[in-house]
Protein backbone atom coordinates (compact mmCIF):
# COMPACT_ATOMS: atom_id res chain seq x y z
CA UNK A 1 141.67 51.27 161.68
CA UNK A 2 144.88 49.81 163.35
CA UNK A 3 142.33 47.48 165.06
CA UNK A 4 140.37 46.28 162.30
CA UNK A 5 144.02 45.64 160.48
CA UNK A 6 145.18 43.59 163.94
CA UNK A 7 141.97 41.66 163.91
CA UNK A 8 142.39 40.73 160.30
CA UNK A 9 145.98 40.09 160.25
CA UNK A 10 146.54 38.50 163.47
CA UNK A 11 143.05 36.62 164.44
CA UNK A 12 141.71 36.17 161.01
CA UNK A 13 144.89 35.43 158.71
CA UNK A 14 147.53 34.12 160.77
CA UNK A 15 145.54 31.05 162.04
CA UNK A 16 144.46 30.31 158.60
CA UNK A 17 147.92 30.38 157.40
CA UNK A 18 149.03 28.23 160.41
CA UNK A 19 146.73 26.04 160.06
CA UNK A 20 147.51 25.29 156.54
CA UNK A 21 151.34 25.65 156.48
CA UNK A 22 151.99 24.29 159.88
CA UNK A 23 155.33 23.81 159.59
CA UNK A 24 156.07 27.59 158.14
CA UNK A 25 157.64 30.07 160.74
CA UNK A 26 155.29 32.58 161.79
CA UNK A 27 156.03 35.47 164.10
CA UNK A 28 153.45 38.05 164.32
CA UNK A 29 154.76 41.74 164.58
CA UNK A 30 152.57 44.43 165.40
CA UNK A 31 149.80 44.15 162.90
CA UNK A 32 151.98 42.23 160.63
CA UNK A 33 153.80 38.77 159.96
CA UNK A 34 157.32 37.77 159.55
CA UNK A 35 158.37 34.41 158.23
CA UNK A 36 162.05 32.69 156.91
CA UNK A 37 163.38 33.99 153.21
CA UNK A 38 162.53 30.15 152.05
CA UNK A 39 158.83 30.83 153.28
CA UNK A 40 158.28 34.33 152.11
CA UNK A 41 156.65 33.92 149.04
CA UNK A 42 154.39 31.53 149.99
CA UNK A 43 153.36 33.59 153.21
CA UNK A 44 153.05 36.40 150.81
CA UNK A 45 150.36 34.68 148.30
CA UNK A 46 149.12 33.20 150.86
CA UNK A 47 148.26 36.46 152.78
CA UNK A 48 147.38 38.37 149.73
CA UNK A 49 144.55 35.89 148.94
CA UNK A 50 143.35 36.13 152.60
CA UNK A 51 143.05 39.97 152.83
CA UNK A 52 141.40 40.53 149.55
CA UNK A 53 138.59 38.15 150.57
CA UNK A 54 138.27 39.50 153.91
CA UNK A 55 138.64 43.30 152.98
CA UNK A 56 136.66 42.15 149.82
CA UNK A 57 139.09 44.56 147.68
CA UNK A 58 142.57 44.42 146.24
CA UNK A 59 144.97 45.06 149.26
CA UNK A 60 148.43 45.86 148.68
CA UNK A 61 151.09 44.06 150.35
CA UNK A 62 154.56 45.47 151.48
CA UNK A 63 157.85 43.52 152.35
CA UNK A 64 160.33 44.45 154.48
CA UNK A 65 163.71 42.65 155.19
CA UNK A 66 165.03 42.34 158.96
């Protein structure tokens, strides 16, 4: 499971995300991805979108402030 979740998040997500926001810190974390407090909400939507088409369900997303 922790792979499929890396695959998704890092491989799948990420470079979409970069790719669109290039200027938006991304720093990958374990199977996860950290950005700035300006960026967070957009990284957020962003990544919500993604994993609900990829999973092809509602995923629930989690913050956590470091």
């Amino acid at each position: 499971m922790q792979r499929i979740e890396a695959r998704c998040v890092l491989d799948s997500c990420s470079k979409k995300v970069a790719k669109k926001h290039p200027k938006m810190l991304l720093i990958s974390r374990h199977d996860s991805l950290s950005t700035t407090e300006k960026d967070f909400e957009l990284l957020k939507d962003e990544l919500q979108k993604l994993l609900n088409m990829y999973f092809d369900t509602e995923v629930e997303l989690d913050n956590e402030n470091w």
